[in-house]
C-alpha atoms as a PDB file:
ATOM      1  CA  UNK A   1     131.596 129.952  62.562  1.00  0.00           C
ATOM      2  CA  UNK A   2     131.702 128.469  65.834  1.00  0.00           C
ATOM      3  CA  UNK A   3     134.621 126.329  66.706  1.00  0.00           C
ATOM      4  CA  UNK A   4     134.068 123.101  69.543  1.00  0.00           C
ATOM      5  CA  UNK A   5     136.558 122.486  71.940  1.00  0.00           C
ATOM      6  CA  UNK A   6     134.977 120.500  74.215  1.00  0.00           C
ATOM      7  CA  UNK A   7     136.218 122.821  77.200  1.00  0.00           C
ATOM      8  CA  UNK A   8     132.552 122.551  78.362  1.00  0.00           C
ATOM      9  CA  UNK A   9     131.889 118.876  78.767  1.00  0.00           C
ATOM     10  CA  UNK A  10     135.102 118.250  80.554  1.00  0.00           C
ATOM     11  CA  UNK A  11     134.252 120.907  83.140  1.00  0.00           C
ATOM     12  CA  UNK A  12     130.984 119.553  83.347  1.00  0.00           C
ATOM     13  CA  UNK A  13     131.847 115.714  83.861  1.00  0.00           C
ATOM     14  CA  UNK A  14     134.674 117.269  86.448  1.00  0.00           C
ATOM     15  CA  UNK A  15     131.655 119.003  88.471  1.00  0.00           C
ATOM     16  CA  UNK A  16     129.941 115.834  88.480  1.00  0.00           C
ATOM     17  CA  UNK A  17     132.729 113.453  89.597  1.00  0.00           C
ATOM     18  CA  UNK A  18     133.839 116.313  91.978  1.00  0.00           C
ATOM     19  CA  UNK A  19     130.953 117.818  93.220  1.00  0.00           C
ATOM     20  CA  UNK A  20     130.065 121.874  92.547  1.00  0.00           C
ATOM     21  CA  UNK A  21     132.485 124.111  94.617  1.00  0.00           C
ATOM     22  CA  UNK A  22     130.733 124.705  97.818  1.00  0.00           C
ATOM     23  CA  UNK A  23     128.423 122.060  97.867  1.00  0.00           C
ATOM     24  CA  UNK A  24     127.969 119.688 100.640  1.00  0.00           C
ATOM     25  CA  UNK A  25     129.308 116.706 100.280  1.00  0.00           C
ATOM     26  CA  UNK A  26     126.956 113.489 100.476  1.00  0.00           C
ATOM     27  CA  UNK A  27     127.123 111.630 103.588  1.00  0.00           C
ATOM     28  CA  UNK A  28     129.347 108.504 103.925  1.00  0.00           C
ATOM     29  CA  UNK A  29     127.635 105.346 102.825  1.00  0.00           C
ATOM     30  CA  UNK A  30     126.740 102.758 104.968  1.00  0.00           C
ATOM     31  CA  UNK A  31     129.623  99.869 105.647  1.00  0.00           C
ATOM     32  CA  UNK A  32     127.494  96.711 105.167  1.00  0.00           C
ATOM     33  CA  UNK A  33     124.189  96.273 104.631  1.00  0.00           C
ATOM     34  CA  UNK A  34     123.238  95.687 107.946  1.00  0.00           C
ATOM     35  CA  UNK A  35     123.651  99.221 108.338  1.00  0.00           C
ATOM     36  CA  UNK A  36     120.556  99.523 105.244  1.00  0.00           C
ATOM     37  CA  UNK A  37     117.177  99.387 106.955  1.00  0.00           C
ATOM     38  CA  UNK A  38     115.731  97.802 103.590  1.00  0.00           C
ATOM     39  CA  UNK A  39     117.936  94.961 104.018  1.00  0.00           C
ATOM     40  CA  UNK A  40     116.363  93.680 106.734  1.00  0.00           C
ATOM     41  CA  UNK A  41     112.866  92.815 105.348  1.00  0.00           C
ATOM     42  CA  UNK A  42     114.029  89.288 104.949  1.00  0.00           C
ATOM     43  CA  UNK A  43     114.907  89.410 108.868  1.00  0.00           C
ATOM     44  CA  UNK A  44     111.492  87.642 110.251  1.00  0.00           C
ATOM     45  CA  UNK A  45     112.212  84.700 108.049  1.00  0.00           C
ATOM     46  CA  UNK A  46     115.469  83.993 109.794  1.00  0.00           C
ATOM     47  CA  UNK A  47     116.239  81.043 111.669  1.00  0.00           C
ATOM     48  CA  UNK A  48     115.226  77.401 111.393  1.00  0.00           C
ATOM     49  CA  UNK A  49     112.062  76.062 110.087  1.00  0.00           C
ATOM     50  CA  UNK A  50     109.815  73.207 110.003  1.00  0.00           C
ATOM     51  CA  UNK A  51     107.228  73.840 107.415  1.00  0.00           C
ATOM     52  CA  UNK A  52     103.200  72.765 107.357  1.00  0.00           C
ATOM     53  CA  UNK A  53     100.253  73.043 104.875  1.00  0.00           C
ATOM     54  CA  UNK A  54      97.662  74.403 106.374  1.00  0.00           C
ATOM     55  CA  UNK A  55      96.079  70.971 107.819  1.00  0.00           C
ATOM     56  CA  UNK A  56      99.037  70.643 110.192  1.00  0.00           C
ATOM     57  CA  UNK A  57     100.796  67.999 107.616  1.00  0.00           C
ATOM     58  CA  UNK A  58     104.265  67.770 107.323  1.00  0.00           C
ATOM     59  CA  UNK A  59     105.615  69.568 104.181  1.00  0.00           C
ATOM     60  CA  UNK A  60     109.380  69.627 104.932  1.00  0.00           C
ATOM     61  CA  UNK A  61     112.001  72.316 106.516  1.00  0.00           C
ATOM     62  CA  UNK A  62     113.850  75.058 106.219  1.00  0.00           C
ATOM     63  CA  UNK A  63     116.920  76.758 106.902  1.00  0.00           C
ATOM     64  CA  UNK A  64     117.309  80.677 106.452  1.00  0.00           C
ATOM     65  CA  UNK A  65     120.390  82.262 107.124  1.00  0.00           C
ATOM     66  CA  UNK A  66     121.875  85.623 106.349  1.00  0.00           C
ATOM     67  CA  UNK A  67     125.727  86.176 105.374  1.00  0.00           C
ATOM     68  CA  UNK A  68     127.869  88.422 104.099  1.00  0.00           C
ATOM     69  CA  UNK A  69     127.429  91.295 106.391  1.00  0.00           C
ATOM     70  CA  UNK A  70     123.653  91.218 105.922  1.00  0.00           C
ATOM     71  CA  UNK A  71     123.893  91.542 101.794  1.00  0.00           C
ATOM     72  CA  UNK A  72     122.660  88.167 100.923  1.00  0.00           C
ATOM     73  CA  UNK A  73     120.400  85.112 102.665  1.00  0.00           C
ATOM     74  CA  UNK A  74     120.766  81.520 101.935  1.00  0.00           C
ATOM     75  CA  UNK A  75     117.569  79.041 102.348  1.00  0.00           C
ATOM     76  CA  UNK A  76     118.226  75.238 102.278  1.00  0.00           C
ATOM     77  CA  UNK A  77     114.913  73.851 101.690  1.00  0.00           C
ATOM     78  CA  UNK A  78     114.591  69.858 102.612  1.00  0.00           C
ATOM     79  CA  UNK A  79     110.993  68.724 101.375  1.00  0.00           C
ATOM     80  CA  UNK A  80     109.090  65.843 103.383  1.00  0.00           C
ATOM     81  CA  UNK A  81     109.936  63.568 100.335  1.00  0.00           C
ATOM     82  CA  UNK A  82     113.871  64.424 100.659  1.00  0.00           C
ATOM     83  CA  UNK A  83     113.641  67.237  97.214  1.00  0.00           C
ATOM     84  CA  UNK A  84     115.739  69.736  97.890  1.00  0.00           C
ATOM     85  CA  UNK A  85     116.358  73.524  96.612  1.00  0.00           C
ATOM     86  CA  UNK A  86     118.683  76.466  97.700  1.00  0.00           C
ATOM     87  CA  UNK A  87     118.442  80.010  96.810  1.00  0.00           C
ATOM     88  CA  UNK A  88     120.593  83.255  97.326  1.00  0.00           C
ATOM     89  CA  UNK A  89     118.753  86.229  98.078  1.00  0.00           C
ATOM     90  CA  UNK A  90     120.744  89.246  97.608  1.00  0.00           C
ATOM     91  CA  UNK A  91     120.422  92.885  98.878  1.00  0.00           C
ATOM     92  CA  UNK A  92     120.961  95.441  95.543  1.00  0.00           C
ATOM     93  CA  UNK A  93     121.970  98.119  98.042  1.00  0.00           C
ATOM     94  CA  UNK A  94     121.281 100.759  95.325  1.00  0.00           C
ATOM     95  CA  UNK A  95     118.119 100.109  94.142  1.00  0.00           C
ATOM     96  CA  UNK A  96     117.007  98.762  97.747  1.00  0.00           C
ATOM     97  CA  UNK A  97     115.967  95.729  96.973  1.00  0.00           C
ATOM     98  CA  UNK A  98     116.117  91.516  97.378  1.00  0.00           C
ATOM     99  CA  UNK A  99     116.549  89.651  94.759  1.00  0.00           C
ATOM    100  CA  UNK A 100     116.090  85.960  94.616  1.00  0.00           C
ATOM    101  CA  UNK A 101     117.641  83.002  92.430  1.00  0.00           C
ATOM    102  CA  UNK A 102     116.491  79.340  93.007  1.00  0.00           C
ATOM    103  CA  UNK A 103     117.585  76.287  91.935  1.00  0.00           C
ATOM    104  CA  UNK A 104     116.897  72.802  92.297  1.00  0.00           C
ATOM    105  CA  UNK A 105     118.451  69.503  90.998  1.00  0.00           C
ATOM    106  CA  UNK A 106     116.062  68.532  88.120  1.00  0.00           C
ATOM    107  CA  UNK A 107     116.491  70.783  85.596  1.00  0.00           C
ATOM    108  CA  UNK A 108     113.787  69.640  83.668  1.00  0.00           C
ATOM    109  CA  UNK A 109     111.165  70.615  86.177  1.00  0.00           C
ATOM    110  CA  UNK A 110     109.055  74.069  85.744  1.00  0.00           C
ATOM    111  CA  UNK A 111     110.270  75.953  88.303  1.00  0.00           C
ATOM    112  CA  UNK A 112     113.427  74.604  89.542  1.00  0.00           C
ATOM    113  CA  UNK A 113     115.409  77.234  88.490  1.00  0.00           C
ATOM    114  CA  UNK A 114     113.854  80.827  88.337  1.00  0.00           C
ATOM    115  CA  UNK A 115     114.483  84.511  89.141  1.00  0.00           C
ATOM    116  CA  UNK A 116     112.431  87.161  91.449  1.00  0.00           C
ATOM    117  CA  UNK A 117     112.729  90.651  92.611  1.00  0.00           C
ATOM    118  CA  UNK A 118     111.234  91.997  95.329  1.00  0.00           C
ATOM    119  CA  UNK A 119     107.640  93.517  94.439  1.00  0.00           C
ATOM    120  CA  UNK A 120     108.473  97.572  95.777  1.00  0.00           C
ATOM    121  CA  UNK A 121     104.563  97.895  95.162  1.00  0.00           C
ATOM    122  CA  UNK A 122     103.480  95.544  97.457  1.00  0.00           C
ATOM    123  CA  UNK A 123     102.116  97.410 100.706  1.00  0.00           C
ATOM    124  CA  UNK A 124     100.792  94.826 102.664  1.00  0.00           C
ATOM    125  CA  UNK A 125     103.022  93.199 105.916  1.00  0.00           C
ATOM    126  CA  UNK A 126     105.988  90.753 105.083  1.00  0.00           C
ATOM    127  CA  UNK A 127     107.652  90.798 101.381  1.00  0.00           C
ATOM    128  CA  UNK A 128     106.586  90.095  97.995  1.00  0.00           C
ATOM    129  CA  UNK A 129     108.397  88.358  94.997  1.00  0.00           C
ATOM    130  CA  UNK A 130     107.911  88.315  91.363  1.00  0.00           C
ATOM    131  CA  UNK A 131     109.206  86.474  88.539  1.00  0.00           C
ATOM    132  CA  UNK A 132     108.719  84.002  85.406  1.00  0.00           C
ATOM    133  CA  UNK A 133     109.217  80.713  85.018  1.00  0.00           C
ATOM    134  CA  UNK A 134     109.982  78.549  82.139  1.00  0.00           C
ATOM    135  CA  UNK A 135     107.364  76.024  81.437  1.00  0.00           C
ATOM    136  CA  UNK A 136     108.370  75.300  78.172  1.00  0.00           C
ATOM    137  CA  UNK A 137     110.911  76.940  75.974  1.00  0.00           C
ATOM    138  CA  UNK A 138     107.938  78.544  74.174  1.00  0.00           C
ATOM    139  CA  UNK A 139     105.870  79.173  77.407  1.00  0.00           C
ATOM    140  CA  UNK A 140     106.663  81.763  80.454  1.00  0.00           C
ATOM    141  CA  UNK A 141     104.270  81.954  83.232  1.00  0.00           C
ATOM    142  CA  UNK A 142     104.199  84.830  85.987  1.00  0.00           C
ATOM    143  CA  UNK A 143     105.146  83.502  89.474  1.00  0.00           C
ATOM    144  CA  UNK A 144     105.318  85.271  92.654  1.00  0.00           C
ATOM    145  CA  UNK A 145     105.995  84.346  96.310  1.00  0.00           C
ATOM    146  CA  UNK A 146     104.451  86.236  99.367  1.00  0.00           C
ATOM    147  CA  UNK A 147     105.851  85.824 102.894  1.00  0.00           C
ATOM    148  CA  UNK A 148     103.815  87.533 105.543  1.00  0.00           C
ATOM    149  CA  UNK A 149     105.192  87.267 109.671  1.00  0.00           C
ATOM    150  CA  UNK A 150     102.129  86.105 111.522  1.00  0.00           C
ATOM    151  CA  UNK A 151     101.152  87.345 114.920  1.00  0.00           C
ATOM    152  CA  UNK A 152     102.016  83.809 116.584  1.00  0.00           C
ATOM    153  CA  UNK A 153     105.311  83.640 115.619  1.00  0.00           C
ATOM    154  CA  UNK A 154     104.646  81.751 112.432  1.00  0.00           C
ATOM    155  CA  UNK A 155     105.257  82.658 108.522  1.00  0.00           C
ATOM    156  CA  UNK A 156     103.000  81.980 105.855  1.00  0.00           C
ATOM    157  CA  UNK A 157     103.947  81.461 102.356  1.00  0.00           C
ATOM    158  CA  UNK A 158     102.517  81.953  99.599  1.00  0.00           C
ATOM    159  CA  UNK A 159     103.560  80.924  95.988  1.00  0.00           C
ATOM    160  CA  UNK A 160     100.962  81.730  93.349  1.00  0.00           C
ATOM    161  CA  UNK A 161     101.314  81.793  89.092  1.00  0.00           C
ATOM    162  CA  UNK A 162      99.769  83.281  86.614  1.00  0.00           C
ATOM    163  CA  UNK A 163      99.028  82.370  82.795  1.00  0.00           C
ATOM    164  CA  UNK A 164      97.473  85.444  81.871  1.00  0.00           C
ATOM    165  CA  UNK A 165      99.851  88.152  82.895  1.00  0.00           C
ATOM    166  CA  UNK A 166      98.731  88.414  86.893  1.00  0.00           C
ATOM    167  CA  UNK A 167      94.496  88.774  86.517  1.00  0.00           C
ATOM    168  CA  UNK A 168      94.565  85.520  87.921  1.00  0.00           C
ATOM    169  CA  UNK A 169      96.713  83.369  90.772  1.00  0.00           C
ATOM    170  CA  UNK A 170      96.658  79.855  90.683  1.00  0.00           C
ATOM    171  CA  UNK A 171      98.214  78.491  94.234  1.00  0.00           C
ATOM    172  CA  UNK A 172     101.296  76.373  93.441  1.00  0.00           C
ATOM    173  CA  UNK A 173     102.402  75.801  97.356  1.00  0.00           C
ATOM    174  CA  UNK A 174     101.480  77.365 100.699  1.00  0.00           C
ATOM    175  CA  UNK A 175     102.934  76.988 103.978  1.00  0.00           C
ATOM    176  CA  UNK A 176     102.929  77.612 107.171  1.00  0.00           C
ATOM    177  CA  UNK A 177     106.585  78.104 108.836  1.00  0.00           C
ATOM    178  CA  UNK A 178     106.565  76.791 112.582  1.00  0.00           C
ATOM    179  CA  UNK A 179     109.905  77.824 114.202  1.00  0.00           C
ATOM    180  CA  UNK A 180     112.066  74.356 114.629  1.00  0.00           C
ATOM    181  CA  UNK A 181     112.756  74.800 118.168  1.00  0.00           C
ATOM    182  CA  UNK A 182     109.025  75.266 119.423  1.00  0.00           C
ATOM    183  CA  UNK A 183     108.162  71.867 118.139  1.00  0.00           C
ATOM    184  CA  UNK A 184     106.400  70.006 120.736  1.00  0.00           C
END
């Protein structure tokens, strides 16, 4: 008969918390996420913004800042009719990835509060978000948000949902980010 005495496990969850004799020891981790190069895929969105459709008129502005030693952004959105929303993106240093909470002051409203991760399959330039949103408390819909650096300085967004689990987008907004102080 074999008797347990759990000798083993303890040794093992001691080589694990300890690291094997002679192995190297990981590298110091970085200080703040500043020091992350995947926390700075939010950095071309930075700054102040005014904000157009794509004929030229006025959709409203934004403010993108980043704080806490580079681990979250804050965007104060001001819409040309005075509605406003506010989100925290924040860096999950160990997965390596943004994460995004909105929230508006009308509850009531599909889509004024909602949750996104970054998409880690999208390839393409600029950064990808995905998400549902409540349209009902029966009813979920797929949303996503693109933002994609263009070559003259500008950003395009890009929100787009989906009823039928992503084959198709519908386009719920799209802008086109003009920095504030190249305004004519």
């Amino acid at each position: 008969m074999t008797r347990f005495t759990g000798l083993p496990i303890v040794a093992l969850v001691a080589s694990v918390l300890v690291g094997y004799p002679g192995s190297a020891r990981p590298a110091e981790p970085p200080s703040s996420c500043d020091e992350m190069p995947a926390a700075h895929a939010l950095d071309f969105w930075l700054g102040e913004w005014t904000v157009e459709d794509a004929g030229g008129n006025l959709q409203g502005s934004n403010s993108i800042e980043k704080i806490l030693g580079g681990c979250a952004v804050v965007e104060r959105w001001t819409g040309a009719d005075g509605f406003e929303g506010r989100s925290l993106f924040y860096f999950h240093s160990w997965l390596g990835q943004w994460r995004q909470v909105w929230v508006t002051a009308l509850p009531q409203l599909a889509g004024s509060v909602k949750e996104k991760r970054q998409d880690m399959n999208h390839d393409r330039i600029g950064v990808r978000f995905r998400g549902e949103i409540m349209v009902s408390p029966e009813h979920y819909m797929q949303d996503r948000t693109t933002l994609t650096p263009l070559a003259d300085g500008r950003v395009h967004q890009l929100i787009e949902w989906s009823n039928d689990d992503g084959k198709t987008w519908t386009t719920g907004f799209e802008g086109f980010y003009r920095r504030a102080d190249t305004l004519p």
